[in-house]
N, C-alpha and C. Protein backbone atom coordinates (compact mmCIF):
# COMPACT_ATOMS: atom_id res chain seq x y z
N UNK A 1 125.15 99.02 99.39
CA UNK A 1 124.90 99.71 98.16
C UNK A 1 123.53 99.32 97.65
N UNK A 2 122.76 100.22 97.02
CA UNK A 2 121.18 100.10 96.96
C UNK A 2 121.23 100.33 95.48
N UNK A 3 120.51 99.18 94.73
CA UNK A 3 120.59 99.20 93.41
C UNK A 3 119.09 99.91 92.99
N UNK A 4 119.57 100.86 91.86
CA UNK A 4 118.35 101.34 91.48
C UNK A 4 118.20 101.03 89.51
N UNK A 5 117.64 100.71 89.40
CA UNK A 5 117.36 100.11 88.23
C UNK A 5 116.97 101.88 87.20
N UNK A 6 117.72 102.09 85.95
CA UNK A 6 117.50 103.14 85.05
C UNK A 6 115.86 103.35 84.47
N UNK A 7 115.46 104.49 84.06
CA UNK A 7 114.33 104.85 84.01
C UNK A 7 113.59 103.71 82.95
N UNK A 8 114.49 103.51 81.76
CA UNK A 8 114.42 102.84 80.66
C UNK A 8 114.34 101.17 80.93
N UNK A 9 114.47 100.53 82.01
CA UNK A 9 114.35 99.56 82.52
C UNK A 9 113.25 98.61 83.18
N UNK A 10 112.08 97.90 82.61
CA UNK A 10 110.98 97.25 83.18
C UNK A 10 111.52 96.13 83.95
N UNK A 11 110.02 95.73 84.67
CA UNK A 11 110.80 94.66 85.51
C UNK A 11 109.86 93.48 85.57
N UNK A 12 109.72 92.24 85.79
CA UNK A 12 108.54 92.00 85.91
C UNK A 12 108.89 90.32 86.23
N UNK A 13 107.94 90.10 87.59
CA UNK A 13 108.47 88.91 88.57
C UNK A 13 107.88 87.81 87.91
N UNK A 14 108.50 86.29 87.27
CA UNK A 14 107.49 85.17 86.82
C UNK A 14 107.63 84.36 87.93
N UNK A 15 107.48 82.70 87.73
CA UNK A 15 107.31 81.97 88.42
C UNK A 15 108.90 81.55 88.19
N UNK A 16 110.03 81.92 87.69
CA UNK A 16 110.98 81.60 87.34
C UNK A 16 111.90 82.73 88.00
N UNK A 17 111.38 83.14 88.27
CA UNK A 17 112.79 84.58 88.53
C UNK A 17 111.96 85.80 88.37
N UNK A 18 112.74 86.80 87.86
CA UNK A 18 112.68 88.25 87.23
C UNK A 18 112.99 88.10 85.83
N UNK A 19 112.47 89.28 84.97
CA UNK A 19 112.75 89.38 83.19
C UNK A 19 112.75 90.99 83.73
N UNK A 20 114.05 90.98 83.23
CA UNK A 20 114.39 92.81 82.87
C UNK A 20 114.03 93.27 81.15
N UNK A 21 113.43 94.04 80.78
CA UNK A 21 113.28 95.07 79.57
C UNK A 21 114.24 95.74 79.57
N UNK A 22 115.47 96.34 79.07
CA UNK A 22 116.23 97.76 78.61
C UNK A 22 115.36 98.01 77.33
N UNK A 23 114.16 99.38 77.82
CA UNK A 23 113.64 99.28 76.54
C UNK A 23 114.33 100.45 75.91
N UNK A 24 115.46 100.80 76.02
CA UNK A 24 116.24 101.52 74.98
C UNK A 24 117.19 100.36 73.88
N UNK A 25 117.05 99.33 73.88
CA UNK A 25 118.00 98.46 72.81
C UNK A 25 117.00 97.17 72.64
N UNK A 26 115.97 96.78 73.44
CA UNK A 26 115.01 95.75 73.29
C UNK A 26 115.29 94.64 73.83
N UNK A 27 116.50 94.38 74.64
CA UNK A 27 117.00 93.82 75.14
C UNK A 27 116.25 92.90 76.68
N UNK A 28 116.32 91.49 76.72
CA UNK A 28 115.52 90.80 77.67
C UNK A 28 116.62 90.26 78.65
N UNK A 29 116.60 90.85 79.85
CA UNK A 29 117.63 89.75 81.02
C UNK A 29 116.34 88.42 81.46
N UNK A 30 116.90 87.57 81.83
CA UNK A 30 116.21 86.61 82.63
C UNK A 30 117.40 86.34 83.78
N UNK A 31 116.84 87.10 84.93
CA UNK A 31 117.22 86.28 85.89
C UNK A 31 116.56 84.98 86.75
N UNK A 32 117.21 84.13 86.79
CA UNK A 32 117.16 83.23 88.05
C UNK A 32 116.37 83.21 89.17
N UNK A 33 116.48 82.31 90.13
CA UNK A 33 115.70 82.80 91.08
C UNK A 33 116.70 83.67 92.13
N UNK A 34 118.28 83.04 91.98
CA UNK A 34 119.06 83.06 92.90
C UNK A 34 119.46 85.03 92.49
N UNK A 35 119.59 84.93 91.17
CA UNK A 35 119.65 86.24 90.42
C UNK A 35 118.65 87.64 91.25
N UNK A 36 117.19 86.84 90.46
CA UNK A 36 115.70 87.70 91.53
C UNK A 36 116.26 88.16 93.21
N UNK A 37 116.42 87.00 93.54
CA UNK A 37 117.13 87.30 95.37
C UNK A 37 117.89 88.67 95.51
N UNK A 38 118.90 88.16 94.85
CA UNK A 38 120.02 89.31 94.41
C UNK A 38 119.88 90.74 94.64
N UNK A 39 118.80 90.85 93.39
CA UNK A 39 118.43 92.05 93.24
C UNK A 39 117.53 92.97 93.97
N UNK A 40 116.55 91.66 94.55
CA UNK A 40 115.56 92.47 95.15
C UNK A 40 116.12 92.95 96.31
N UNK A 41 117.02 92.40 96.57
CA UNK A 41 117.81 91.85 98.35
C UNK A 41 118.69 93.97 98.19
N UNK A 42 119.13 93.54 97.09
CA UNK A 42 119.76 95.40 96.91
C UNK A 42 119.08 96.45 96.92
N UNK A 43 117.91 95.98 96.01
CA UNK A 43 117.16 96.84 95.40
C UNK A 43 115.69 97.52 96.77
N UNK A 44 116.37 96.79 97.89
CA UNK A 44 115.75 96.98 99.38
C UNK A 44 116.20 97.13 100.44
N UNK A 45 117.21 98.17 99.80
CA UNK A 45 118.20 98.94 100.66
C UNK A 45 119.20 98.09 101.17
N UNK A 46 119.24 96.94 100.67
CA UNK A 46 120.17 96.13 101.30
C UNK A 46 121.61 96.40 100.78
N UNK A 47 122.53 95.12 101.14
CA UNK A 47 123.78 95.74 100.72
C UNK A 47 124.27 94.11 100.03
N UNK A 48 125.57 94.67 99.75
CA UNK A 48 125.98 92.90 99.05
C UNK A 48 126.19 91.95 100.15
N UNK A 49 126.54 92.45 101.31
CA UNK A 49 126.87 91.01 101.65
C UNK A 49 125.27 90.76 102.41
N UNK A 50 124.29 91.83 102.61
CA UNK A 50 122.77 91.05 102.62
C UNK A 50 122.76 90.01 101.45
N UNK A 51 123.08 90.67 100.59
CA UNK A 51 122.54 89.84 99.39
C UNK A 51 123.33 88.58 99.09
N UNK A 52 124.69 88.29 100.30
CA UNK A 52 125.18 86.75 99.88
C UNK A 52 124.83 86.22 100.96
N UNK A 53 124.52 86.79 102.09
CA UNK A 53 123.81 86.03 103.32
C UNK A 53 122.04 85.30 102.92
N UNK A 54 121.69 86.27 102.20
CA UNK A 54 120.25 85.79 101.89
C UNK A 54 120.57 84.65 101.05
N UNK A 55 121.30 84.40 99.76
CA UNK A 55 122.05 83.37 99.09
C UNK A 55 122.06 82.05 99.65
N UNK A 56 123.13 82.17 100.56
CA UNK A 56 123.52 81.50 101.23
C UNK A 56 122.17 80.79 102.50
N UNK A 57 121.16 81.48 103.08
CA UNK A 57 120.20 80.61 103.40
C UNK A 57 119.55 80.28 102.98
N UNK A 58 119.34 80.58 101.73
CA UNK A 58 117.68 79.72 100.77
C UNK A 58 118.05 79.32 100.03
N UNK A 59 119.50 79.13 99.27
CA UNK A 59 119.82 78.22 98.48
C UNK A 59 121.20 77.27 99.04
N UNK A 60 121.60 76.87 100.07
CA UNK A 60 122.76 75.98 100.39
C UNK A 60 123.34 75.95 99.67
N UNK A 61 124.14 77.25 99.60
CA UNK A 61 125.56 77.44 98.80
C UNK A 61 126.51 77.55 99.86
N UNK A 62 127.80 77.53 99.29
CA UNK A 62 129.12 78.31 100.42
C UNK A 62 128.80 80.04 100.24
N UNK A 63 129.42 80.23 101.18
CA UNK A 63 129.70 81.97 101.20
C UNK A 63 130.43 82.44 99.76
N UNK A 64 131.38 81.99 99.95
CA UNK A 64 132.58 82.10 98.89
C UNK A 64 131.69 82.22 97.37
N UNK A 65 131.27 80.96 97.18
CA UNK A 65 130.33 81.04 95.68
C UNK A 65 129.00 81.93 95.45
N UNK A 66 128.73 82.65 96.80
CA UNK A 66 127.60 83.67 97.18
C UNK A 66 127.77 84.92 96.62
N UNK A 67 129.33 85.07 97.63
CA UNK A 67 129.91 86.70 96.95
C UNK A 67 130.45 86.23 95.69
N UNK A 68 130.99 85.32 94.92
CA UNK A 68 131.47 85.45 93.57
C UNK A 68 129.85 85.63 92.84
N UNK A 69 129.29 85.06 92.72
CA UNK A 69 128.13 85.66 92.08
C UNK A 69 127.58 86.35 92.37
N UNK A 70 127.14 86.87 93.35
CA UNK A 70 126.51 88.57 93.76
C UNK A 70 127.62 89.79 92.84
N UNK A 71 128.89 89.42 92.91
CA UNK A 71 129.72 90.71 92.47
C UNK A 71 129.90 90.14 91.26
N UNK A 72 129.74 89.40 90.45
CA UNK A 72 129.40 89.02 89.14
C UNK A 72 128.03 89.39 88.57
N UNK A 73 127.11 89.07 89.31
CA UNK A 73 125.77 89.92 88.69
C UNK A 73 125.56 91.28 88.78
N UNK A 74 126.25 92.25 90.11
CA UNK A 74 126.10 93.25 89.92
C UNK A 74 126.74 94.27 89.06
N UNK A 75 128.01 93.50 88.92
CA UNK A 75 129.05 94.09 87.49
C UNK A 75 128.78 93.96 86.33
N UNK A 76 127.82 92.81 85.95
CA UNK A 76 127.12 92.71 84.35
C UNK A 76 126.11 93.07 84.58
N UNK A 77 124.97 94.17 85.27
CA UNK A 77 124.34 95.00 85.52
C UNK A 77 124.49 96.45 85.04
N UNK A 78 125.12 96.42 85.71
CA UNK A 78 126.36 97.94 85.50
C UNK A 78 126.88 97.62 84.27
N UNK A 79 127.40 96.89 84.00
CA UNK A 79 128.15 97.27 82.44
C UNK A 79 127.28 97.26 81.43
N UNK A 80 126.03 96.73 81.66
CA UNK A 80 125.08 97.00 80.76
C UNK A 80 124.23 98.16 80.46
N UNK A 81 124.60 98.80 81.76
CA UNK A 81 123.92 100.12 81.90
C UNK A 81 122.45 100.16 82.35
N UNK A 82 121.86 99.15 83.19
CA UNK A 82 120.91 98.72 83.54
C UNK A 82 120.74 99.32 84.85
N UNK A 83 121.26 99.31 86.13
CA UNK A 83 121.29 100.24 87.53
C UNK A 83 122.59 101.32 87.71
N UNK A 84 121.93 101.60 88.36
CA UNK A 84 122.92 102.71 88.96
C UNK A 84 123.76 102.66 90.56
C-alpha cells in the first residue's frame, strides 16, 4: 500500500525525522526517525511489511514491535486525515 500524503499536507525532512503541516487546522506532526523510515519506505511504493523490514534493519528491533508500530502510525495518519 503506497501512502500518499493530502494536498493540504507539507512535509519537510530535519536532522530529527520529518515535521508534517495539515495546513487546513495548523496542526504540526513530528515524526521520529523510525516514524520518517516509515513513511518514506510507503510513500516509495513500498508496502508495510517493506516498511517493518526496513525497521527492523536500521533500528534492532523485533519484527513483532516493527509491525505494531508501522500499523499504529499508519492508522493515526489516516484518522487524521493526513494520507490517503
Amino acid at each position: 500500500m503506497t501512502l500518499r500524503f493530502s494536498d493540504d499536507v507539507s512535509t519537510a525532512e530535519t536532522q530529527y525525522g520529518t515535521v508534517l503541516l495539515d495546513q487546513r487546522t495548523g496542526e504540526y506532526w513530528e515524526l521520529n526517525p523510525t516514524g520518517a523510515l516509515v513513511v518514506r519506505t510507503l510513500m516509495d511504493d513500498g508496502d508495510e511489511t517493506a516498511a517493518i523490514a526496513a525497521l527492523v534493519a536500521r533500528f534492532d528491533i523485533d519484527r513483532d514491535r516493527a509491525e505494531q508500530d508501522v500499523t499504529a502510525l499508519v492508522r493515526d495518519l489516516r484518522d487524521a486525515g493526513l494520507v490517503s
